[in-house]
Protein backbone atom coordinates (compact mmCIF):
# COMPACT_ATOMS: atom_id res chain seq x y z
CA UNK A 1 37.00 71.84 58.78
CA UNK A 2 39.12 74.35 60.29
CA UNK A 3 39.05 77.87 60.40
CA UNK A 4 41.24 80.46 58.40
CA UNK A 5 43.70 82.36 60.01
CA UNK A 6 42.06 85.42 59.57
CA UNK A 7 38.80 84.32 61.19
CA UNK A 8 40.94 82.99 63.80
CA UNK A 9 42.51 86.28 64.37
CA UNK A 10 39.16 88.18 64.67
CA UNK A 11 38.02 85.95 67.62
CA UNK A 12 37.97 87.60 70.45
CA UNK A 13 37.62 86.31 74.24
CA UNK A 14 34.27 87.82 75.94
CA UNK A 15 34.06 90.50 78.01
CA UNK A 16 33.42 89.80 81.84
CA UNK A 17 30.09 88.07 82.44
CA UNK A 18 29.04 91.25 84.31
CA UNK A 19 29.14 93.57 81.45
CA UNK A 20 27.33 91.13 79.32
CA UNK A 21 24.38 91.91 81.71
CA UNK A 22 25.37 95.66 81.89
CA UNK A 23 24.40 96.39 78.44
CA UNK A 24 20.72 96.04 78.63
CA UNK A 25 20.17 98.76 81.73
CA UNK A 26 18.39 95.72 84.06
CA UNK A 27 21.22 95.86 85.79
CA UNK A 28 24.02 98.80 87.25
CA UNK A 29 27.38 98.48 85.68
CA UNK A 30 30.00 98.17 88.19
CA UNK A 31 30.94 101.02 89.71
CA UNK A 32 27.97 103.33 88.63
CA UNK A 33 24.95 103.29 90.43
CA UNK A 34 22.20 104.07 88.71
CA UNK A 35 19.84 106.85 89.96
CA UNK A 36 17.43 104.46 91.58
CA UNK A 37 19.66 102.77 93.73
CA UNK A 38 20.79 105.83 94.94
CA UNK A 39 17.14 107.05 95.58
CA UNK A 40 16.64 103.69 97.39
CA UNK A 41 19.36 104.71 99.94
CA UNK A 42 18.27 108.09 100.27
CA UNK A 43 14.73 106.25 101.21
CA UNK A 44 16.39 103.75 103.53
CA UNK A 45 18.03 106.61 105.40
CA UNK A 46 15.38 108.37 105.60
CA UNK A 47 13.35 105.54 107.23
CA UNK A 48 15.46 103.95 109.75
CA UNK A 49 17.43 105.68 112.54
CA UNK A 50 21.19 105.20 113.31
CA UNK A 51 22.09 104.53 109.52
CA UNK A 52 25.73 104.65 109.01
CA UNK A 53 27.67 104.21 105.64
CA UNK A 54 29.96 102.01 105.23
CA UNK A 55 32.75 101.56 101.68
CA UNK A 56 33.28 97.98 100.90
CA UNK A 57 36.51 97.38 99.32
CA UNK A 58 36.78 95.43 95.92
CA UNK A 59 36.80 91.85 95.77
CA UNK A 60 37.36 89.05 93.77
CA UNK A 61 33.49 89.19 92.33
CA UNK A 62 32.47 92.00 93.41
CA UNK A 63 33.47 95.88 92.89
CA UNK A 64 33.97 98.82 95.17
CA UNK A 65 30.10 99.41 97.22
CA UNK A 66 28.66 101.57 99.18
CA UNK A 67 26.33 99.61 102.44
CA UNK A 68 24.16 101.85 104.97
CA UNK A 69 23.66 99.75 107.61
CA UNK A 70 20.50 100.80 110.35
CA UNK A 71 20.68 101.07 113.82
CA UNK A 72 18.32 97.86 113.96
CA UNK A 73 20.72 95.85 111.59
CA UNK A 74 18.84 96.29 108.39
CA UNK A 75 20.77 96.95 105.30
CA UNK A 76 21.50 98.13 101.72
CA UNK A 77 24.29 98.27 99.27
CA UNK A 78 24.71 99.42 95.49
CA UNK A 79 28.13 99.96 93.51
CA UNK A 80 29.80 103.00 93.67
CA UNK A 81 32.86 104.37 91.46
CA UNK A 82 35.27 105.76 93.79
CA UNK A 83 35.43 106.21 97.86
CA UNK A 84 34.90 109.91 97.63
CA UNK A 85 31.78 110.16 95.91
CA UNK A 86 30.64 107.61 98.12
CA UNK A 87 31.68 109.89 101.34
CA UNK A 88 30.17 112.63 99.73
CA UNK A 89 26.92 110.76 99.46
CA UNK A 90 27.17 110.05 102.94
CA UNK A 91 27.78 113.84 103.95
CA UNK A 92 24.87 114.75 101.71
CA UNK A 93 22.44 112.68 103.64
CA UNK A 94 24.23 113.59 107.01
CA UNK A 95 25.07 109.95 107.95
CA UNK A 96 28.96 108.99 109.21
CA UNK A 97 31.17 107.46 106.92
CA UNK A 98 33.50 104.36 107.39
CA UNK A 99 35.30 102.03 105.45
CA UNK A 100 34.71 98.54 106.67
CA UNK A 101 38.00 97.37 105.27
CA UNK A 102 39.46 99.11 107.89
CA UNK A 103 36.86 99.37 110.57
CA UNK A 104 34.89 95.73 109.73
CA UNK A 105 31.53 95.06 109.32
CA UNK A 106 28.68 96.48 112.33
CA UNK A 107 27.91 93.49 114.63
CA UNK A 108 24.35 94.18 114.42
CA UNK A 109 24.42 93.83 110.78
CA UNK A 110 25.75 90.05 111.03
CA UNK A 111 22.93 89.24 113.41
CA UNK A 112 20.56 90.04 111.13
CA UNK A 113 22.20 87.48 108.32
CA UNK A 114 22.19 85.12 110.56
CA UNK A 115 19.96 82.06 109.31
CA UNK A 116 17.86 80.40 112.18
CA UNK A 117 20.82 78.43 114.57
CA UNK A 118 20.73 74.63 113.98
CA UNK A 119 19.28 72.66 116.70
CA UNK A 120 21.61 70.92 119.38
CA UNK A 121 22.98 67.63 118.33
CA UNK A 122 21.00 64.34 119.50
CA UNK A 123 23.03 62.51 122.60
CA UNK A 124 24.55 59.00 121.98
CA UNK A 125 21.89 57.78 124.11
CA UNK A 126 19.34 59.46 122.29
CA UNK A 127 20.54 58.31 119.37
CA UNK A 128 20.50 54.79 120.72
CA UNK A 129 17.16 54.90 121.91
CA UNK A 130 15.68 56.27 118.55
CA UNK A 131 17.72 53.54 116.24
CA UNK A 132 16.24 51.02 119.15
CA UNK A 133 12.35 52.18 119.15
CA UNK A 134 10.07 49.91 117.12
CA UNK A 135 9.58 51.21 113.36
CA UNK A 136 6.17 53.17 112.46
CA UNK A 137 3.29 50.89 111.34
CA UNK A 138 3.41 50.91 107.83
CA UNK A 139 0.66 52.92 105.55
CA UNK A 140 -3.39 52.16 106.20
């Protein structure tokens, strides 16, 4: 059975997947932070030393954010609606302002991403020796 043409006509593509979330407050639309995120970066400057701010540009998935990055590499980010309430922010909590689309990301921030290095790669002689070595005794 097909539709009419004026239920057809009502149809309407959905929103962005992000607003879907939005609506319900468990999440912070784009672009405005909600008051607790906010308090969570006053909280994280407070608590670490060398925190600098730091105004991601938009991207594909993700809007315009605001990351304070600590001396020791640690980090935070929430969404924030344009760059100069995020530089004001930054003034209010006395912390220098960048914009990493310009200046890039801190180097001790990627450290800290970093997932453990893989191991170095067996030899070929290694590897010979192990497909070589007499299989494990099976189960008692």
């Amino acid at each position: 059975m097909r539709p009419c043409a004026n239920e057809v006509a009502k149809w309407q593509p959905p929103r962005n997947l992000a607003s879907r979330f939005c609506e319900n407050g468990d999440v912070a639309r784009f672009g405005k932070p909600k008051r607790d995120e906010l308090e969570k970066l006053k909280e994280f400057a407070a608590k670490h030393q060398g925190v600098e701010g730091y105004l991601e540009p938009r991207t594909a998935t993700f809007d315009q954010s605001l990351l304070v990055v600590a001396r020791g590499g640690e980090w935070q980010r929430v969404p924030v609606a344009d760059r100069k309430r995020a530089e004001a922010f930054c003034k209010k909590l006395g912390i220098p302002f960048y914009d990493a689309g310009i200046v890039g990301y801190p180097e001790r921030m990627r450290g800290r991403s970093k997932a453990k290095p893989a191991p170095e790669a067996p030899t070929p002689a290694e590897l010979e020796a192990w497909f070589q070595a007499d299989p494990a005794p099976e189960g008692d």
